[in-house]
C-alpha atoms as a PDB file:
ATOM      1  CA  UNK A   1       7.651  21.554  18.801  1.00  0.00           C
ATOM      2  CA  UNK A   2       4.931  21.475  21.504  1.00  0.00           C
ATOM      3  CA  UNK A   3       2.849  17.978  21.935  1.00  0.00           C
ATOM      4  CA  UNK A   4      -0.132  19.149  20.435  1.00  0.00           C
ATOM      5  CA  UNK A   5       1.703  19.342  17.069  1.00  0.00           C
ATOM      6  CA  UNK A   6       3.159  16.202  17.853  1.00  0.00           C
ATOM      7  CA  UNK A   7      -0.164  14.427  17.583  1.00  0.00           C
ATOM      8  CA  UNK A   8      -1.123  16.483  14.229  1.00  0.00           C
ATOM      9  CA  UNK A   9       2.291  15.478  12.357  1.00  0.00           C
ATOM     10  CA  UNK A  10       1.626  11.638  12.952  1.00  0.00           C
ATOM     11  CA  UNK A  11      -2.080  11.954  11.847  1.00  0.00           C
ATOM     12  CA  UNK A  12      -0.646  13.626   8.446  1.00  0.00           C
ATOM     13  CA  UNK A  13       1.268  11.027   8.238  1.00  0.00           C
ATOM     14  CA  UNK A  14      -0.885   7.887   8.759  1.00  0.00           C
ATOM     15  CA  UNK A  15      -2.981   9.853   6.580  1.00  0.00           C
ATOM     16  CA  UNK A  16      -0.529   9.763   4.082  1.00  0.00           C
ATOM     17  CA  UNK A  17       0.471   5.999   4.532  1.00  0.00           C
ATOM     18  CA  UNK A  18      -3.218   4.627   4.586  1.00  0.00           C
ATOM     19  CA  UNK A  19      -2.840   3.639   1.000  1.00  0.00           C
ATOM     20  CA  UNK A  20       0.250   1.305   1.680  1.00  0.00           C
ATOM     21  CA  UNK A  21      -0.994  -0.413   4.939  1.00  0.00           C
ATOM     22  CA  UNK A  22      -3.605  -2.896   3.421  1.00  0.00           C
ATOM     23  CA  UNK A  23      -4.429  -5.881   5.096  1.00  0.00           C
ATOM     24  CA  UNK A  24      -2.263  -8.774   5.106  1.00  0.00           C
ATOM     25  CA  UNK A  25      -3.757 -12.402   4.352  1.00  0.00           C
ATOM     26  CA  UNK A  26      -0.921 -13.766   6.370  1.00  0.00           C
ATOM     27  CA  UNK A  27      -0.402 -14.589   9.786  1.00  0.00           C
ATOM     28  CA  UNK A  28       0.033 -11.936  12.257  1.00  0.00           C
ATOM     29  CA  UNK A  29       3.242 -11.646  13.964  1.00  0.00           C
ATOM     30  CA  UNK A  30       1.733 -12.526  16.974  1.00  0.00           C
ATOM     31  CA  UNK A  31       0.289 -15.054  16.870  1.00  0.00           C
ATOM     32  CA  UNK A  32       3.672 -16.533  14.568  1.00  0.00           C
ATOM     33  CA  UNK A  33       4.617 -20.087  16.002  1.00  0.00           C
ATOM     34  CA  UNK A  34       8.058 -20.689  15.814  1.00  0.00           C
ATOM     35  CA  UNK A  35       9.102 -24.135  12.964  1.00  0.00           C
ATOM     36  CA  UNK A  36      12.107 -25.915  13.681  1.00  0.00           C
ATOM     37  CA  UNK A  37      14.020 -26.736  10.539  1.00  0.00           C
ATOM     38  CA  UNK A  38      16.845 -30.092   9.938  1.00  0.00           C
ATOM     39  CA  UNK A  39      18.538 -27.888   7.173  1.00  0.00           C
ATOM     40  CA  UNK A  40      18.635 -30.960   5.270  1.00  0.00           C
ATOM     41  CA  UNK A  41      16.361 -30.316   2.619  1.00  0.00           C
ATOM     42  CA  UNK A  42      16.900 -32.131  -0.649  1.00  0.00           C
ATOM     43  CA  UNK A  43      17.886 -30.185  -3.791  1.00  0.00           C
ATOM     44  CA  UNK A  44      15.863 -31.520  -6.487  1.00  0.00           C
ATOM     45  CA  UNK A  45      15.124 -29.196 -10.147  1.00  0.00           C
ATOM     46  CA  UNK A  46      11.687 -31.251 -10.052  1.00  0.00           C
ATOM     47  CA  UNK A  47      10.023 -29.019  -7.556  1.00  0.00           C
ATOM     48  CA  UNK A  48      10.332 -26.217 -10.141  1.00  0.00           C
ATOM     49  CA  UNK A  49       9.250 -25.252 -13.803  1.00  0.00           C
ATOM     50  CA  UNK A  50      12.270 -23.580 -15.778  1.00  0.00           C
ATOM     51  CA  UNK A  51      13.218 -21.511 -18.559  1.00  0.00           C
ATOM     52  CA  UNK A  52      16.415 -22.105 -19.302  1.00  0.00           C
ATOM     53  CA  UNK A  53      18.848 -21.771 -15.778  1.00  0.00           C
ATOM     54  CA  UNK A  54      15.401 -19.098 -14.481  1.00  0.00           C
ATOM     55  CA  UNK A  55      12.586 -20.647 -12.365  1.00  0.00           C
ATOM     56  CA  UNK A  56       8.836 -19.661 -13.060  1.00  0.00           C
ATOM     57  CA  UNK A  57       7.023 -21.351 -10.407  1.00  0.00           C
ATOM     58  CA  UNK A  58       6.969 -24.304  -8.250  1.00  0.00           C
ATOM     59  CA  UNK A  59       5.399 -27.525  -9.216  1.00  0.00           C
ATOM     60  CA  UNK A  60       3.043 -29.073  -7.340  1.00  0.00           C
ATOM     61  CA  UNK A  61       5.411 -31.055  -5.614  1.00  0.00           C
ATOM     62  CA  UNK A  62       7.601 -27.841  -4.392  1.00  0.00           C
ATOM     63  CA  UNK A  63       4.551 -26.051  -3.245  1.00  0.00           C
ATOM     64  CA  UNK A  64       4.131 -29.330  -0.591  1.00  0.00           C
ATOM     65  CA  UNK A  65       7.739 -28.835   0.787  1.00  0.00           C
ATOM     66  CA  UNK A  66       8.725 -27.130   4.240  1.00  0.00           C
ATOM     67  CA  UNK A  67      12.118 -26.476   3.609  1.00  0.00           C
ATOM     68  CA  UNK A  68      13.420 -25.864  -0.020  1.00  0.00           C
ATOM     69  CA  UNK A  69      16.907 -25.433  -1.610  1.00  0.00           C
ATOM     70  CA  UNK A  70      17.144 -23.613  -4.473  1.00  0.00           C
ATOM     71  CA  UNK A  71      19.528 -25.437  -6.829  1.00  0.00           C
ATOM     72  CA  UNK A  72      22.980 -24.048  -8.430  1.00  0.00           C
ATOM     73  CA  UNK A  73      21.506 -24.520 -12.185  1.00  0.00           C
ATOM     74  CA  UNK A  74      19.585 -21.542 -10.830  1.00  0.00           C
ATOM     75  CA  UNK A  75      20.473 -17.732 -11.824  1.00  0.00           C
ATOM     76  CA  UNK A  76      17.573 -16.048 -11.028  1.00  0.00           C
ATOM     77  CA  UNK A  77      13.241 -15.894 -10.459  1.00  0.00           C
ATOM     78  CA  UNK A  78      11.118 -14.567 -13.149  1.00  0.00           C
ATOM     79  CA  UNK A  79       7.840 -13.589 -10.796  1.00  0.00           C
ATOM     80  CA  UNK A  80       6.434 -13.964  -6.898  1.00  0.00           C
ATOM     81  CA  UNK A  81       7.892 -17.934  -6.570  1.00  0.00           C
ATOM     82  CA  UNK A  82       6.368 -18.428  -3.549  1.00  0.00           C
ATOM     83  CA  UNK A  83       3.060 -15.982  -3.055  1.00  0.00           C
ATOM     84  CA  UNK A  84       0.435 -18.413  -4.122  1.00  0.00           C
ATOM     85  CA  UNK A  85      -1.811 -19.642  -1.247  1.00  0.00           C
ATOM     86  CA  UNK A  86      -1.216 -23.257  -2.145  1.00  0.00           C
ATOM     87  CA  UNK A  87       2.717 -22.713  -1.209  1.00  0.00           C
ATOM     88  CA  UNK A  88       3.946 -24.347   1.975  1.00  0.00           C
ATOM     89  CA  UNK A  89       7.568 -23.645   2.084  1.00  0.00           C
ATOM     90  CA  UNK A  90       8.948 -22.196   5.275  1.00  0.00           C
ATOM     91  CA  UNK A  91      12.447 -22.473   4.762  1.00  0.00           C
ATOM     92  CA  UNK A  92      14.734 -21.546   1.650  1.00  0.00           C
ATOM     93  CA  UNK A  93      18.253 -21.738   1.430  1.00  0.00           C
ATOM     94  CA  UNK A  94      20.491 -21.820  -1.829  1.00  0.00           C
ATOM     95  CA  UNK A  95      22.750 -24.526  -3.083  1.00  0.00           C
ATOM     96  CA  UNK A  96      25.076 -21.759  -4.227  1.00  0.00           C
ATOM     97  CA  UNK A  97      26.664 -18.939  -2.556  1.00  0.00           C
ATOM     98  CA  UNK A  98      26.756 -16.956  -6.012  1.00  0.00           C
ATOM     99  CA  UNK A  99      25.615 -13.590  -7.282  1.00  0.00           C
ATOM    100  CA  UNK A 100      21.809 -14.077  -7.656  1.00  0.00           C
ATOM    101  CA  UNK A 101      18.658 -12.240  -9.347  1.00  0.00           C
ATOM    102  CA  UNK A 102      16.081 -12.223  -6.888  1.00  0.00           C
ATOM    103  CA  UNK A 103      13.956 -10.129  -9.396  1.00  0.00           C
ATOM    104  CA  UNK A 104      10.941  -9.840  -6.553  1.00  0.00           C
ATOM    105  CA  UNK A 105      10.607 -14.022  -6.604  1.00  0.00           C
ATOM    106  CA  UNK A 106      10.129 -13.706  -2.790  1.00  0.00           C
ATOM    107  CA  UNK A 107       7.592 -10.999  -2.751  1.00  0.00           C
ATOM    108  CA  UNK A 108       4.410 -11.775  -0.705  1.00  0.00           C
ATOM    109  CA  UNK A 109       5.513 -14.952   0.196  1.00  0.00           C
ATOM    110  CA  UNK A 110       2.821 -15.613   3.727  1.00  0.00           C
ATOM    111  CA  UNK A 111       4.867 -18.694   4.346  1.00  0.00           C
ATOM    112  CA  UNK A 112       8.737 -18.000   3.907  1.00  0.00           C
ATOM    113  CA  UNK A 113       9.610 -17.712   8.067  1.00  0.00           C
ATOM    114  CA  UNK A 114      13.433 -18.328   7.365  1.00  0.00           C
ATOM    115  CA  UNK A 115      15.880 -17.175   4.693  1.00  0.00           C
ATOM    116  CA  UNK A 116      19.141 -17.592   4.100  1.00  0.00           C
ATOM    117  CA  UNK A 117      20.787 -15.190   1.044  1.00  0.00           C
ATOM    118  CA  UNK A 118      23.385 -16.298  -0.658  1.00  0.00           C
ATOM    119  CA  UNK A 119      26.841 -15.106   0.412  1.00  0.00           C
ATOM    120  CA  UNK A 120      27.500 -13.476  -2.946  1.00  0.00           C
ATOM    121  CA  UNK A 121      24.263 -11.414  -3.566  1.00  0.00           C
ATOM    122  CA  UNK A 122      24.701  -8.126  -4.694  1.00  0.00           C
ATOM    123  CA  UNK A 123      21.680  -6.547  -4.746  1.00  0.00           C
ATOM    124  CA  UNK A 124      18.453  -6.041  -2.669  1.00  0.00           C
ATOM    125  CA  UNK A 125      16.413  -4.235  -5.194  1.00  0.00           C
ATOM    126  CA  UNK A 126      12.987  -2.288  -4.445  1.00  0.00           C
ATOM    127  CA  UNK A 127      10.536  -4.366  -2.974  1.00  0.00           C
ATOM    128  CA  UNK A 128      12.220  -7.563  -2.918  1.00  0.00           C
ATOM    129  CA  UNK A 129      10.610  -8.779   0.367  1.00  0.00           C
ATOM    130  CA  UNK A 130       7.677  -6.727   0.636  1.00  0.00           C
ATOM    131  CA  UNK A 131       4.539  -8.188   2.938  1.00  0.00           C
ATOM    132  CA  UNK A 132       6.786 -11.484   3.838  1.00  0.00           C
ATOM    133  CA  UNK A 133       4.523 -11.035   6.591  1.00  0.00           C
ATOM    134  CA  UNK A 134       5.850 -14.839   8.311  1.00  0.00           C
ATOM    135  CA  UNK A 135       9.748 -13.537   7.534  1.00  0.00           C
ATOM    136  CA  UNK A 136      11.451 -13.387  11.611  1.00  0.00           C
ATOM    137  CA  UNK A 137      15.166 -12.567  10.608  1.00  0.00           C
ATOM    138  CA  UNK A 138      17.473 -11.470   7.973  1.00  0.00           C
ATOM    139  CA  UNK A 139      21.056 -11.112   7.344  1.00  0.00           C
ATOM    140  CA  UNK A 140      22.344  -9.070   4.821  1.00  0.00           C
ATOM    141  CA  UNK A 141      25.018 -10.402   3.043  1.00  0.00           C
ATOM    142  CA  UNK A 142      28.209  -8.261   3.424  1.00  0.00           C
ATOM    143  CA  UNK A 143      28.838  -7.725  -0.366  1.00  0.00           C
ATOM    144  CA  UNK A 144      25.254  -5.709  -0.456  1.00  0.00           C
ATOM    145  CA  UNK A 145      25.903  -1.923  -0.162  1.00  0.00           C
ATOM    146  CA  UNK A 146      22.449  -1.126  -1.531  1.00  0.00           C
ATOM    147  CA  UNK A 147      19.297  -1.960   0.165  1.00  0.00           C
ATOM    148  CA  UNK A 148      16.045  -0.842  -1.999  1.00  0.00           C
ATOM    149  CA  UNK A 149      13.244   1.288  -1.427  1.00  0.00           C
ATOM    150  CA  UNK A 150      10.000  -0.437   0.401  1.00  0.00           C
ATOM    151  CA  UNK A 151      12.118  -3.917   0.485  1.00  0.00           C
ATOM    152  CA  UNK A 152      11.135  -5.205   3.788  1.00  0.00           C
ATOM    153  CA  UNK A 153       8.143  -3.199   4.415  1.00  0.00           C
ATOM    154  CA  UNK A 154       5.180  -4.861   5.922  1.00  0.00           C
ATOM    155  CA  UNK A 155       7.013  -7.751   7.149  1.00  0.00           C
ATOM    156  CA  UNK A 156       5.049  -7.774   9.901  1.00  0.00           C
ATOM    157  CA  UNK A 157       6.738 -10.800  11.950  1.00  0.00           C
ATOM    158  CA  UNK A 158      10.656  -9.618  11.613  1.00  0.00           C
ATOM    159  CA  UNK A 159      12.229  -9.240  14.554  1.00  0.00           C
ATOM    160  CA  UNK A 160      16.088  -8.735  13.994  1.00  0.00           C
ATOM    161  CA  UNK A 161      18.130  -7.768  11.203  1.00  0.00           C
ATOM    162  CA  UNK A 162      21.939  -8.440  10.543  1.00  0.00           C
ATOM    163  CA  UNK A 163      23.684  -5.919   8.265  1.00  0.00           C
ATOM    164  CA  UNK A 164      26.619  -6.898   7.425  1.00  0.00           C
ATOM    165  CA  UNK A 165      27.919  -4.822   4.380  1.00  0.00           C
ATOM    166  CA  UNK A 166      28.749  -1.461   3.958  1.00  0.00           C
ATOM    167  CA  UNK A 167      25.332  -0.265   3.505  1.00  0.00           C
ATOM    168  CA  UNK A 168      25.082   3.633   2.547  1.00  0.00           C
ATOM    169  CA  UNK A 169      21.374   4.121   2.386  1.00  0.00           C
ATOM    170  CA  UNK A 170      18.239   3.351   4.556  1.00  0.00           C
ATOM    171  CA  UNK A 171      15.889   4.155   1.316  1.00  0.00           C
ATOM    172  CA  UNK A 172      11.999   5.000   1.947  1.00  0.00           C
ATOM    173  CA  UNK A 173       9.623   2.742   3.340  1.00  0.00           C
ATOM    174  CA  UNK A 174      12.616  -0.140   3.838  1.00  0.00           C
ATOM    175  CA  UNK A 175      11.321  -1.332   7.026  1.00  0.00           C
ATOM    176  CA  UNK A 176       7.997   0.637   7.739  1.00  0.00           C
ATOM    177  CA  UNK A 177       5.309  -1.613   9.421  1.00  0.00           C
ATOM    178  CA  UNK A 178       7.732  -4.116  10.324  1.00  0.00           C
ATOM    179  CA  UNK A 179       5.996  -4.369  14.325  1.00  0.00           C
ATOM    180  CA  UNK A 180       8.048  -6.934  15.563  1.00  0.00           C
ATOM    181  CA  UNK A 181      10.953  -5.466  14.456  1.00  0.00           C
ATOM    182  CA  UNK A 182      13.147  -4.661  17.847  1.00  0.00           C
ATOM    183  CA  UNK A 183      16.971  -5.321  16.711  1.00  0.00           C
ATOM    184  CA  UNK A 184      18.746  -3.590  13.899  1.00  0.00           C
ATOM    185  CA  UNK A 185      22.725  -2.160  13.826  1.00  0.00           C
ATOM    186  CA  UNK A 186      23.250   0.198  11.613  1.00  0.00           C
ATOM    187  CA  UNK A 187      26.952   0.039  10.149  1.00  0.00           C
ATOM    188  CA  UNK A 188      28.381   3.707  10.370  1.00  0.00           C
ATOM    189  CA  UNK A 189      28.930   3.703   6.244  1.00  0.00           C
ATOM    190  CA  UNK A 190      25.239   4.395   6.455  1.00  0.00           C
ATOM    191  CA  UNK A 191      24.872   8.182   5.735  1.00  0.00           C
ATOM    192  CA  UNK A 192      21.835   8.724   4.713  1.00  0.00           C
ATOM    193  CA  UNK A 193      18.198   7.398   6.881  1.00  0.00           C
ATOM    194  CA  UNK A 194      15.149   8.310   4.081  1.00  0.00           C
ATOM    195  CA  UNK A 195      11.917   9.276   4.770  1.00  0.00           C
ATOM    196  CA  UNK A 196       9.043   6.483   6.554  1.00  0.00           C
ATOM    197  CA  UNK A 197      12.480   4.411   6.606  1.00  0.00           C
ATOM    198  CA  UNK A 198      11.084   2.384   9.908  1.00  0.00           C
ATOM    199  CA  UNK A 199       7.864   4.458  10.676  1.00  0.00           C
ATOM    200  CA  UNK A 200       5.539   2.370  12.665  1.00  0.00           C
ATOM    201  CA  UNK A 201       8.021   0.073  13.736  1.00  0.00           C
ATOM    202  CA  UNK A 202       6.557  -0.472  17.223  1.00  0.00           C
ATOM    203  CA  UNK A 203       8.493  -2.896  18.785  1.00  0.00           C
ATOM    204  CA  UNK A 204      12.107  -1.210  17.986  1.00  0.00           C
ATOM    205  CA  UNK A 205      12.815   0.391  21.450  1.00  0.00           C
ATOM    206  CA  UNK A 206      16.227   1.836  20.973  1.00  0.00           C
ATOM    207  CA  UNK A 207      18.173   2.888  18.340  1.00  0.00           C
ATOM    208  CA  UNK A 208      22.113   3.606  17.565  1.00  0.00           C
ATOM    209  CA  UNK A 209      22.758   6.463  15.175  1.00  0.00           C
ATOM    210  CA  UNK A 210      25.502   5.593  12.527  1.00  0.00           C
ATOM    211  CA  UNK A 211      28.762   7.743  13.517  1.00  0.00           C
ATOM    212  CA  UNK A 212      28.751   8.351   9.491  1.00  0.00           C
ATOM    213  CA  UNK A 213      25.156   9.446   8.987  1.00  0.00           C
ATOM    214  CA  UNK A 214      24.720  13.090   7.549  1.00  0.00           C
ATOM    215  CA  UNK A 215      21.148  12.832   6.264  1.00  0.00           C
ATOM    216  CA  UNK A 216      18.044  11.864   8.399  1.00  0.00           C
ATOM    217  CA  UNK A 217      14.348  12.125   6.576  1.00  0.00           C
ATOM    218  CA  UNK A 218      10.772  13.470   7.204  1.00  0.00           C
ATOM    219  CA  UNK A 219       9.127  10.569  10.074  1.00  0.00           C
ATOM    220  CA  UNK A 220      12.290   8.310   9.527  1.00  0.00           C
ATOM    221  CA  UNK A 221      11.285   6.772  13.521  1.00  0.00           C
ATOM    222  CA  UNK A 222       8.047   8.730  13.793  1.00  0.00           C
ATOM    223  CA  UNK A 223       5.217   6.423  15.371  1.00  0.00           C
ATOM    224  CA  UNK A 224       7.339   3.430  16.164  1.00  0.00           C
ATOM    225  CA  UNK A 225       8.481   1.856  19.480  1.00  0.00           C
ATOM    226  CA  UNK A 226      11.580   4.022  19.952  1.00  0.00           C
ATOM    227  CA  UNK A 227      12.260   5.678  23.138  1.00  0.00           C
ATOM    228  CA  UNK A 228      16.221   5.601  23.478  1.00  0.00           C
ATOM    229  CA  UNK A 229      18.279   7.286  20.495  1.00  0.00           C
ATOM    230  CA  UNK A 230      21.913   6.997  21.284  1.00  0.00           C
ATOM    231  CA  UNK A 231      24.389   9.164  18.705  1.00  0.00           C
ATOM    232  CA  UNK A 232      27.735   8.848  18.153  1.00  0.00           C
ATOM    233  CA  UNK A 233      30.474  11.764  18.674  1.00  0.00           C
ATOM    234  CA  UNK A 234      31.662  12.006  15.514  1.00  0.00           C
ATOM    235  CA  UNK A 235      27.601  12.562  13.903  1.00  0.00           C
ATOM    236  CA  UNK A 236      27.305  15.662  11.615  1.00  0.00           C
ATOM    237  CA  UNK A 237      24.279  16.048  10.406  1.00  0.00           C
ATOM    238  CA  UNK A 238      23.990  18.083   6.963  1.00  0.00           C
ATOM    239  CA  UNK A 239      19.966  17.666   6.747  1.00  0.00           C
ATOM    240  CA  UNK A 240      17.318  16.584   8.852  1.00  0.00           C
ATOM    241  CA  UNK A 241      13.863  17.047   9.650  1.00  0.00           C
ATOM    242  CA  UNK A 242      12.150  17.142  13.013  1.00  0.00           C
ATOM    243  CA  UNK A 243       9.387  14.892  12.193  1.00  0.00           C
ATOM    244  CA  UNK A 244      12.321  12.129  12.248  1.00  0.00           C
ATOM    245  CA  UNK A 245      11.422  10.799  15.477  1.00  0.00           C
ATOM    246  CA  UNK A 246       7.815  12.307  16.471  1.00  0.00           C
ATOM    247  CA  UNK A 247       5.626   9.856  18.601  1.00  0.00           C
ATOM    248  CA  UNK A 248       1.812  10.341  19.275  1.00  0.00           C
ATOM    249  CA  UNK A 249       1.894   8.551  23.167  1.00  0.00           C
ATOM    250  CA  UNK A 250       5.710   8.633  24.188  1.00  0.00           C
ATOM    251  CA  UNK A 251       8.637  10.768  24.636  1.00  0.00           C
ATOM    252  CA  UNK A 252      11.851   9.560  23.393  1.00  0.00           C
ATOM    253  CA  UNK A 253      15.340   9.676  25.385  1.00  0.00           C
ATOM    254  CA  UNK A 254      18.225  11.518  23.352  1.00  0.00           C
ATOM    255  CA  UNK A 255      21.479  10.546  24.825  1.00  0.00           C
ATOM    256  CA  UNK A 256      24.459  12.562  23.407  1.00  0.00           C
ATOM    257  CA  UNK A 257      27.817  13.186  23.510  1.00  0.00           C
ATOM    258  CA  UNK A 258      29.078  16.823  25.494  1.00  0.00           C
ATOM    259  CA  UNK A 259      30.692  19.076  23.300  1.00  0.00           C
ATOM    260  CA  UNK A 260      29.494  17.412  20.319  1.00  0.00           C
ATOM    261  CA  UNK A 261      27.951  18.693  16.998  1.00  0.00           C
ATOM    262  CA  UNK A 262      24.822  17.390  18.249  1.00  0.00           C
ATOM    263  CA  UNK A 263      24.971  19.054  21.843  1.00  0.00           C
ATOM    264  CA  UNK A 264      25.558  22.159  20.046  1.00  0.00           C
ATOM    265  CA  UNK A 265      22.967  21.581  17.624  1.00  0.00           C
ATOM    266  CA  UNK A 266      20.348  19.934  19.727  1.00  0.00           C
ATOM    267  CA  UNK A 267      17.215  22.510  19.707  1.00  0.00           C
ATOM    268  CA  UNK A 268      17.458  22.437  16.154  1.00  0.00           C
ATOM    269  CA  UNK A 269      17.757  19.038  14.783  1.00  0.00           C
ATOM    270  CA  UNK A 270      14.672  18.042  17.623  1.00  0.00           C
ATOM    271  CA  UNK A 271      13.024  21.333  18.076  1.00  0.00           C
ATOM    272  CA  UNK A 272      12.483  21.316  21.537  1.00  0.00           C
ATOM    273  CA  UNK A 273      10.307  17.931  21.371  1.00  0.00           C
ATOM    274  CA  UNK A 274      12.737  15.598  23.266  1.00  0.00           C
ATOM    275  CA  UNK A 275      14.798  15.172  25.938  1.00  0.00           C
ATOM    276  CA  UNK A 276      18.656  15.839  26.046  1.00  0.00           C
ATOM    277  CA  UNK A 277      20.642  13.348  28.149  1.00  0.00           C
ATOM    278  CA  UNK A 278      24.541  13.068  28.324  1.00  0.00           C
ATOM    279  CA  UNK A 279      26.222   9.556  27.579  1.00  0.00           C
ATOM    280  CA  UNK A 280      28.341   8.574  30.320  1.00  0.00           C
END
């Protein structure tokens, strides 16, 4: 793949994309100032309207708080909690470490900068943190082995994410426009990297390919900061696409194993775009 068409597969693609990269009314990741937190919040129900054991909304009185603990009565959201423009919270933790419907309560949230899940979530469904545009790290609980499609994207100030399940699946969109993103380890049960999975992620420099993946999609890395790709021995790859990783002003470093299925396989899985190196 020569430069030239390079350049024309990332305008497709922003072409494609415009529709999903709207403007944000949050703060920009740059210009994020960093809160320091006591993590001693009070738990109180009164900063929260119920139904039943699900919260609605916050009161008045939770919309004024910085940090916030959701209490253990709690078994799930019914709505965007924390997306109104009156909200204030920074800081959410949870009483209790059980199973937990997030049910997209903290969607669009321009305040949320810190999260912590609880230790029993199961489930990250499809666009569960979508434009948490103040969000600057994650973990991922290590009972998750399902991340959804579009669940981070546009989270403009995340920097670093902690996987620490057995994850399968990098779905579509998960992390595209995340720009600050620059630190993510992918475990090696991940076997599959979707399409636009972390396009335009412009501050991720370097990336480690999971020894189990098999799949990689259409602009997975395309216009993002990477530069390094480093993969594993033992990758096979089943499909791919050689949009994965195309850049419009940078060439990108592929450091493989010798001998491997990807030395063998190296002008086809990158037509000819990058550059081979050997890992010491």
């Amino acid at each position: 793949m020569k430069k030239h068409l390079k350049i024309a597969y990332i305008l497709l693609a922003l072409t494609v994309m415009v529709s999903f990269a709207g403007c944000s009314k949050g703060k920009s990741a740059e210009h994020a100032e960093k809160t320091d937190f006591s993590g001693n919040a009070e738990v109180s129900e009164d900063y929260f309207e119920w139904n039943d054991n699900v919260i609605l909304s916050l009161t008045e009185s939770g919309m004024e708080q910085i940090e916030i603990v959701i209490p253990k009565r709690c078994t799930g959201f019914n709505g965007a909690i924390f997306a109104l423009d009156e909200c204030k919270v920074k800081s959410l933790t949870f009483e209790s470490d059980s199973d937990f419907e997030l049910n997209g309560g903290l969607r669009s949230s321009h305040t949320l900068e810190q999260i912590k899940l609880p230790s029993g979530l199961t489930k990250i469904s499809d666009m569960e943190f979508w434009r948490c545009d103040s969000l600057e790290e994650i973990t991922i609980p290590a009972v998750i082995t399902e991340i959804g499609k579009n669940a981070f994207q546009e989270c403009a100030s995340l920097k670093k994410v902690v996987i620490e399940g057995a994850v399968t699946e990098i779905k579509p969109h998960t992390f595209e426009l995340c720009s600050s993103l620059s630190k993510i380890v992918l475990p090696d049960t991940v076997t599959k990297i979707d399409e636009y999975a972390f396009f335009n992620c412009n501050s991720l420099k370097e990336i480690t390919l999971p020894a189990g993946l098999t799949e990689i999609g259409g602009f997975a890395f395309a216009n993002s900061g990477v530069e390094k790709v480093i993969v594993p021995a033992e990758l096979t790859l089943e499909k791919w696409d050689t949009t994965s990783f195309v850049q419009n002003d940078h060439d990108v470093e592929i450091y493989v194993v010798e001998g491997s299925w990807m030395d063998q396989n190296f002008e086809s899985v990158f037509d000819g775009a990058f550059n081979k190196n050997y890992s010491k």
